[in-house]
PDB file of N, CA and C in Angstrom:
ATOM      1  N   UNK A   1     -45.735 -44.361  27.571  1.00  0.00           N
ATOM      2  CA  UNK A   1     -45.705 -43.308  26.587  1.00  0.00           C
ATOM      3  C   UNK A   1     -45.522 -43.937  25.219  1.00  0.00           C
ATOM      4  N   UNK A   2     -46.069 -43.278  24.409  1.00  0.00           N
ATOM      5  CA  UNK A   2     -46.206 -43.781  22.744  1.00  0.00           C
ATOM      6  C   UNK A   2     -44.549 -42.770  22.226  1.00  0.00           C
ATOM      7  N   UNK A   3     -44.217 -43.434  21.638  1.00  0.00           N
ATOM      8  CA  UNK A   3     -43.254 -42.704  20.634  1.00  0.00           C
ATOM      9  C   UNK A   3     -43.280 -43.159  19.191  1.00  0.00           C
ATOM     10  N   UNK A   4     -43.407 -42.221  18.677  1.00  0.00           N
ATOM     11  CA  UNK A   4     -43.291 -42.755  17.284  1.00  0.00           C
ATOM     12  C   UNK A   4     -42.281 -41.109  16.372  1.00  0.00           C
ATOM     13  N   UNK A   5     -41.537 -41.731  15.486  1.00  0.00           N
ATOM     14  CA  UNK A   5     -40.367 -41.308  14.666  1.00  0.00           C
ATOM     15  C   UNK A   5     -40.724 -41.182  13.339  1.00  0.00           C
ATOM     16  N   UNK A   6     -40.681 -39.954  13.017  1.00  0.00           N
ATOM     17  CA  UNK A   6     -41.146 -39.357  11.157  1.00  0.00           C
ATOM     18  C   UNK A   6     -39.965 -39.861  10.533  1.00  0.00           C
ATOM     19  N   UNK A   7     -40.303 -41.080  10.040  1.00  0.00           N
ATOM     20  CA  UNK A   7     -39.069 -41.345   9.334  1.00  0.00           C
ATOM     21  C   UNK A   7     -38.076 -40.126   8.035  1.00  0.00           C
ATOM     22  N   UNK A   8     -39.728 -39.764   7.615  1.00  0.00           N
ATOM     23  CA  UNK A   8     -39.356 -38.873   6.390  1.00  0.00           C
ATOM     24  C   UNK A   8     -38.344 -37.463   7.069  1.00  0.00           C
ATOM     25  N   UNK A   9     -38.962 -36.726   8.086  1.00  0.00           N
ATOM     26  CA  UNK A   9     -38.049 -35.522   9.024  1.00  0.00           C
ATOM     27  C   UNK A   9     -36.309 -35.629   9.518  1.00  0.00           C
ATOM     28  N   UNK A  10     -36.970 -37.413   9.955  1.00  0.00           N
ATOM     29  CA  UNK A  10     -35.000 -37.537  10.462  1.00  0.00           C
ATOM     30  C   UNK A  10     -34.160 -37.531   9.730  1.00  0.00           C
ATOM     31  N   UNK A  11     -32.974 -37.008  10.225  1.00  0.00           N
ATOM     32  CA  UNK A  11     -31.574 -36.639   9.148  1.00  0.00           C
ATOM     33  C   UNK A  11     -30.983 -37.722   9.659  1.00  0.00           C
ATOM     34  N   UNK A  12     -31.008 -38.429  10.802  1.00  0.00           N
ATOM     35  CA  UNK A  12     -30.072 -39.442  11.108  1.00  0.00           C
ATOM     36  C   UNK A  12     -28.988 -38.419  12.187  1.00  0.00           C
ATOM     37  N   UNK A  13     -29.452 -37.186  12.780  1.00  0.00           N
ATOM     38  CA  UNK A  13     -28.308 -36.900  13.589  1.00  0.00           C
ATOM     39  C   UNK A  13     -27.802 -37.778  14.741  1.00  0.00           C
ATOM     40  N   UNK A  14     -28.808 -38.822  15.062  1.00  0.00           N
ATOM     41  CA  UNK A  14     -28.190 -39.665  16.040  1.00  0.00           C
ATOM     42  C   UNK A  14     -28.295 -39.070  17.463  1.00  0.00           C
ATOM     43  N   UNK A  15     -29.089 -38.206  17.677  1.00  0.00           N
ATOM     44  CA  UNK A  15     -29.121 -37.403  19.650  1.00  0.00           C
ATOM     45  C   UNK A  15     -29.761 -38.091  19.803  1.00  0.00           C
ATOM     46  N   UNK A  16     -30.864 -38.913  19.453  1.00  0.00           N
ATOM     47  CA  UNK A  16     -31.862 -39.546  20.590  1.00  0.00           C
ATOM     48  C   UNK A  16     -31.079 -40.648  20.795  1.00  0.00           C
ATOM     49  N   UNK A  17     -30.205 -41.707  19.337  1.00  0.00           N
ATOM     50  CA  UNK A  17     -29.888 -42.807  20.269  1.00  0.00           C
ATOM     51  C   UNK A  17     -28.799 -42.476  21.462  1.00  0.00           C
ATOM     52  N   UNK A  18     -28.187 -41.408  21.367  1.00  0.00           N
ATOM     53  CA  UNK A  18     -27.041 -41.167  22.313  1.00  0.00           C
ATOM     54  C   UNK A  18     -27.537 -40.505  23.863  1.00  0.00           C
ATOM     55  N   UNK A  19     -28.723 -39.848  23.833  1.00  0.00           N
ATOM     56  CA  UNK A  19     -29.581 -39.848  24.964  1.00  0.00           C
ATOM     57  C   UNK A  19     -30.337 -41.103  25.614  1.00  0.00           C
ATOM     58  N   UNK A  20     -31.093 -41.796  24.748  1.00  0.00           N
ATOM     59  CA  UNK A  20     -31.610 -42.720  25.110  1.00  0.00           C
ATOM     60  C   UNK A  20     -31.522 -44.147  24.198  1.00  0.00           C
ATOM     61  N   UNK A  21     -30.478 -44.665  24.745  1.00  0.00           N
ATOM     62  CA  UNK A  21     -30.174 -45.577  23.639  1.00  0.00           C
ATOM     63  C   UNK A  21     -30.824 -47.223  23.565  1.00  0.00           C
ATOM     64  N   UNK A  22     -31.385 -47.266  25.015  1.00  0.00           N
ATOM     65  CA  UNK A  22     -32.231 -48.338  24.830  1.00  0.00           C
ATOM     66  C   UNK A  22     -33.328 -48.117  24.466  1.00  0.00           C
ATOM     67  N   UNK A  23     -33.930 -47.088  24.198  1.00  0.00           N
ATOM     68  CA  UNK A  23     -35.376 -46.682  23.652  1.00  0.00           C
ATOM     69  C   UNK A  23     -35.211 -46.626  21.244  1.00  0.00           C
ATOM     70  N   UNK A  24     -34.100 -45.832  20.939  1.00  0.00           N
ATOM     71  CA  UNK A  24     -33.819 -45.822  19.862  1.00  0.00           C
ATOM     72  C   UNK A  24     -32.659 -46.072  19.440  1.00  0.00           C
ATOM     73  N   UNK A  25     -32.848 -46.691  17.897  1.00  0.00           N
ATOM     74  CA  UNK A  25     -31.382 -46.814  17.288  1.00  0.00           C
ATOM     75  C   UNK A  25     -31.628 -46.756  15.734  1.00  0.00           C
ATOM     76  N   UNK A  26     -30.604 -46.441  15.036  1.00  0.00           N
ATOM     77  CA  UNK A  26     -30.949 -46.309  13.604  1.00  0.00           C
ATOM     78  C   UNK A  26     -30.448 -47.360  12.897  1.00  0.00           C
ATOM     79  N   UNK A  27     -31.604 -47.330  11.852  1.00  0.00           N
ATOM     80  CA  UNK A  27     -31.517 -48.502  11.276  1.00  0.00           C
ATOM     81  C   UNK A  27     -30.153 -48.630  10.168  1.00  0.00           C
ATOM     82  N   UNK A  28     -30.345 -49.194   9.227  1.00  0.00           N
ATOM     83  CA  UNK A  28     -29.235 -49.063   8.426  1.00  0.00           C
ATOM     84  C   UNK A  28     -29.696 -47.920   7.091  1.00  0.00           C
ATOM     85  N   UNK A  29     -30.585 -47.553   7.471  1.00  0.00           N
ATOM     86  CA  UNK A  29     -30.894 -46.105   6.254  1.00  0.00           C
ATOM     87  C   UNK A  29     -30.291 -44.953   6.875  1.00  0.00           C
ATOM     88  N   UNK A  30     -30.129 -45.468   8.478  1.00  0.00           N
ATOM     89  CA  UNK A  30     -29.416 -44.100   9.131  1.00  0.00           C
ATOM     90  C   UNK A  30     -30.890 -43.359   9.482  1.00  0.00           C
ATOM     91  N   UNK A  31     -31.842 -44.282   9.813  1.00  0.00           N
ATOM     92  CA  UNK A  31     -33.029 -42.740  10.161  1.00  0.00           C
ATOM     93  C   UNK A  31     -33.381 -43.886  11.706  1.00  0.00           C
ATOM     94  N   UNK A  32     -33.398 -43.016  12.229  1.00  0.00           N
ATOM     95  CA  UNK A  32     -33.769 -43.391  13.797  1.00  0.00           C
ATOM     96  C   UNK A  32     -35.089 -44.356  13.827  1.00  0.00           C
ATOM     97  N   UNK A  33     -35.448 -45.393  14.705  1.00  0.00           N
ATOM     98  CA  UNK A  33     -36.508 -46.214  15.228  1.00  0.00           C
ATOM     99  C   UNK A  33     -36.104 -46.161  16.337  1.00  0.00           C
ATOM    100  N   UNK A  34     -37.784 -46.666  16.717  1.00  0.00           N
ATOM    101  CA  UNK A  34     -38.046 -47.187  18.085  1.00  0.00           C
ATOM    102  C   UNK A  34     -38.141 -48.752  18.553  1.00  0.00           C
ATOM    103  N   UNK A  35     -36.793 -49.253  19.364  1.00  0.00           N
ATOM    104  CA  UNK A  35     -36.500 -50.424  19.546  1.00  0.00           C
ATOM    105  C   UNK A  35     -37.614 -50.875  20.624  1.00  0.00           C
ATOM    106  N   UNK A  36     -37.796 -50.501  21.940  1.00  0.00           N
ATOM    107  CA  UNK A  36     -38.155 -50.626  22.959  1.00  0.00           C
ATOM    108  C   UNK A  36     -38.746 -48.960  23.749  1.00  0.00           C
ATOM    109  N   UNK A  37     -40.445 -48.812  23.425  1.00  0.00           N
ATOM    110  CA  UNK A  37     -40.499 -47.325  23.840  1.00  0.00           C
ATOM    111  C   UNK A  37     -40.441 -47.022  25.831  1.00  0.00           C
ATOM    112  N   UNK A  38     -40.652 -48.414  26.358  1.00  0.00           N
ATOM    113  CA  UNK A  38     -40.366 -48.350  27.666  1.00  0.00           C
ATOM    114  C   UNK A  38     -38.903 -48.549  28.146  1.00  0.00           C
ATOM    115  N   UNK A  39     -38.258 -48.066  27.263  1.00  0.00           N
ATOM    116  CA  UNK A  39     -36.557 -48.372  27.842  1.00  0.00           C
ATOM    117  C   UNK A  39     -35.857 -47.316  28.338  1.00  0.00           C
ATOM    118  N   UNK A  40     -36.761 -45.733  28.944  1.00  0.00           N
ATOM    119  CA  UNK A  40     -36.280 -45.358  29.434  1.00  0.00           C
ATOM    120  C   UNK A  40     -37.188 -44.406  30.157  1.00  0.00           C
ATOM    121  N   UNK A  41     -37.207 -43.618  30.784  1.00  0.00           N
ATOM    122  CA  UNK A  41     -38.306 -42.767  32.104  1.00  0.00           C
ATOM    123  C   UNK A  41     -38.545 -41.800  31.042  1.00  0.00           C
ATOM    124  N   UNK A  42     -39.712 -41.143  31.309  1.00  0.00           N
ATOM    125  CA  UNK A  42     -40.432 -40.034  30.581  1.00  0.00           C
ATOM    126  C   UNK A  42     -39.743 -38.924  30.086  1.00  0.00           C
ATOM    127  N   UNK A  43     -38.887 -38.423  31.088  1.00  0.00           N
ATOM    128  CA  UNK A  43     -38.067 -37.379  31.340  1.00  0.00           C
ATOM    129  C   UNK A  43     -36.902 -37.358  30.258  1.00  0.00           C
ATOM    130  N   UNK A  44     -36.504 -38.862  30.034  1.00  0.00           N
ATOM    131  CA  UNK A  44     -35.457 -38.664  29.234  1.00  0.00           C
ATOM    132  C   UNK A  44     -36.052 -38.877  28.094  1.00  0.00           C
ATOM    133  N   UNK A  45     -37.087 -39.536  27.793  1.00  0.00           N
ATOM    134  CA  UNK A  45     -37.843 -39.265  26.248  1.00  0.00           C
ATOM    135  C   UNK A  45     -38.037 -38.449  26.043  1.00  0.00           C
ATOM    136  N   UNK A  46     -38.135 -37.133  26.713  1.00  0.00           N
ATOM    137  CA  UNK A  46     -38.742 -35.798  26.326  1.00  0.00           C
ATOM    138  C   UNK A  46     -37.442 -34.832  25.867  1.00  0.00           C
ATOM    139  N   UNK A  47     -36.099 -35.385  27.059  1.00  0.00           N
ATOM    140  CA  UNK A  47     -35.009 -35.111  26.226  1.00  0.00           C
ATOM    141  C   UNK A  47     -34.759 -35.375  25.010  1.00  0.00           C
ATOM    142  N   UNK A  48     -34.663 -36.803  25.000  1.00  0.00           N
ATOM    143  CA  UNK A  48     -34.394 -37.039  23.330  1.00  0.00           C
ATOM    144  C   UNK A  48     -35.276 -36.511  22.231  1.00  0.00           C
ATOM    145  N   UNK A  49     -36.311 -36.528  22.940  1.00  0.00           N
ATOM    146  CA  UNK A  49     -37.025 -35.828  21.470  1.00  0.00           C
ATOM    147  C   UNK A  49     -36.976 -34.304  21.674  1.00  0.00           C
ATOM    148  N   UNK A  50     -36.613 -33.920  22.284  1.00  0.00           N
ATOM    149  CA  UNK A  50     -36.161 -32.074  22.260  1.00  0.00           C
ATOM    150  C   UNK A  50     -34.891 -31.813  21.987  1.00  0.00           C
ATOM    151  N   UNK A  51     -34.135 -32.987  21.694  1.00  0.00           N
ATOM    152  CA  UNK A  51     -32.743 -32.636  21.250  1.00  0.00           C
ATOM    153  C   UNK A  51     -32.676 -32.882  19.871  1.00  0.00           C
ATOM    154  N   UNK A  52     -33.999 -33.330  19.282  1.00  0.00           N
ATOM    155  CA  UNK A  52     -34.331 -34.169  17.887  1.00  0.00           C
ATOM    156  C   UNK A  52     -34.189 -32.302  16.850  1.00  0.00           C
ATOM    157  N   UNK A  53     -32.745 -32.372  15.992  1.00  0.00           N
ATOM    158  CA  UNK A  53     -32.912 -30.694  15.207  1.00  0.00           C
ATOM    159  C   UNK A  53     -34.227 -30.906  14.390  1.00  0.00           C
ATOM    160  N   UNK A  54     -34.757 -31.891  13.556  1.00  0.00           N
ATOM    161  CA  UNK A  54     -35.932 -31.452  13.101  1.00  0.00           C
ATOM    162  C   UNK A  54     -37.208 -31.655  13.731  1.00  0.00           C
ATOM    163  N   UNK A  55     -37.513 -32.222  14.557  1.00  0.00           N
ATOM    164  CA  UNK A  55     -38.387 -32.696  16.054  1.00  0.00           C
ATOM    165  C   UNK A  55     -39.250 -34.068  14.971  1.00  0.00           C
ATOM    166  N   UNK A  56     -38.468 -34.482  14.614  1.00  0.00           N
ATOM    167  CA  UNK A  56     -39.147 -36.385  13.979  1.00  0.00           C
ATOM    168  C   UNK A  56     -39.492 -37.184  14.956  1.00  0.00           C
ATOM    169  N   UNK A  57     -39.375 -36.560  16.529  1.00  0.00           N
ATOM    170  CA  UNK A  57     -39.760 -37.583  17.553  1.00  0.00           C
ATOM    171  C   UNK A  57     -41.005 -37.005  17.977  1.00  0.00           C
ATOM    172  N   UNK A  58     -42.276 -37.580  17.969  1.00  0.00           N
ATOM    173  CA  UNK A  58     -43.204 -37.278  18.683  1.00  0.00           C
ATOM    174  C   UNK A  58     -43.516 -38.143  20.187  1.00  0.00           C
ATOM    175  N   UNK A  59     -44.177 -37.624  20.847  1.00  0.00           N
ATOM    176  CA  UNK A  59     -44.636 -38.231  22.466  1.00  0.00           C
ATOM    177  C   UNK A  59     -46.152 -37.949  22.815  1.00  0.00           C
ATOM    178  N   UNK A  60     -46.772 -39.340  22.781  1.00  0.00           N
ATOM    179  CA  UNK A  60     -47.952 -39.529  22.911  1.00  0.00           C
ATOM    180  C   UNK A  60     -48.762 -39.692  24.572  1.00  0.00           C
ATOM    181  N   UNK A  61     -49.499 -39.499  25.231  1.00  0.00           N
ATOM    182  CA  UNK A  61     -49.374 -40.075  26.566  1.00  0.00           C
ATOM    183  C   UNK A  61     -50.630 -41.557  25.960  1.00  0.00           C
ATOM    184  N   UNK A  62     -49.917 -42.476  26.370  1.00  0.00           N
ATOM    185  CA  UNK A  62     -50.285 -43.725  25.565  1.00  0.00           C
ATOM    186  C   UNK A  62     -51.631 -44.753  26.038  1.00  0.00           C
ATOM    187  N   UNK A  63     -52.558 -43.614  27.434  1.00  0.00           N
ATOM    188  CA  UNK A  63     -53.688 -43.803  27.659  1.00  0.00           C
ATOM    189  C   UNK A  63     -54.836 -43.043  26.961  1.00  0.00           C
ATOM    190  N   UNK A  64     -54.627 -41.954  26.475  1.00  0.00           N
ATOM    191  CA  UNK A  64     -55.402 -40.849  26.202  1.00  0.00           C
ATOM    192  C   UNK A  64     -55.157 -40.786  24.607  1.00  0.00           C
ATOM    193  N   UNK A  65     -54.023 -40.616  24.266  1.00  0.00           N
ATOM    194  CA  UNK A  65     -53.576 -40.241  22.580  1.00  0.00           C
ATOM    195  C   UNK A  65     -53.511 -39.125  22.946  1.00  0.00           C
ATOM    196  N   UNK A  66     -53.564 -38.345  23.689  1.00  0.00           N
ATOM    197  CA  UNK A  66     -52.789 -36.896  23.603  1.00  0.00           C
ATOM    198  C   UNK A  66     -51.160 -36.773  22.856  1.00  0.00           C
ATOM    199  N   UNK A  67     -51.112 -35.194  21.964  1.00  0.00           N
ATOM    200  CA  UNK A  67     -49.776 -35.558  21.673  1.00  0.00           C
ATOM    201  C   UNK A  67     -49.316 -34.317  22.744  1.00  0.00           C
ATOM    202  N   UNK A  68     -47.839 -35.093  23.385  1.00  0.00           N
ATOM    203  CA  UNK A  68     -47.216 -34.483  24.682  1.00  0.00           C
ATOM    204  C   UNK A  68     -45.875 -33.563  23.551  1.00  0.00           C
ATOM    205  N   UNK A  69     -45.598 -33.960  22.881  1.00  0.00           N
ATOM    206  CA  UNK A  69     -44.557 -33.048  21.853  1.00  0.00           C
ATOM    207  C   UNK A  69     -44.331 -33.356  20.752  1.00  0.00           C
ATOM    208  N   UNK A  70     -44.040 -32.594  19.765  1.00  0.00           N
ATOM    209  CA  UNK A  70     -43.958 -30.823  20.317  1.00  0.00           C
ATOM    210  C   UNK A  70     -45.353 -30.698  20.071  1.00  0.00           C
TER     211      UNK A  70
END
């Protein structure tokens, strides 16, 4: 799966790294990246990015380019 993070959207609430913390972490601006996008099962990427309050996490399926969310 593709993930990629609107830098400009994130507030820095910090749910994705605390859901999935080997997949994201924030940098020192405080806005979330993607360290490693295979660091955690599908299921919980879809958590973290549905727990995202402004949804800055998108989910790609990373054969096709479909966007999977939102």
């Amino acid at each position: 799966m593709k993930v990629v993070v609107d830098r400009p959207k994130c507030i820095g609430a910090a749910n994705c790294t605390g859901m999935a913390p080997k997949t994201f972490q924030l940098d020192p601006a405080k806005k979330a990246v993607v360290k490693d996008p295979a660091g955690h099962e599908d299921a919980i990427l879809f958590e973290a990015a549905e727990s995202c309050p402004t949804e800055a996490i998108s989910l790609y399926d990373e054969k096709t380019g479909e966007k999977l969310f939102p």
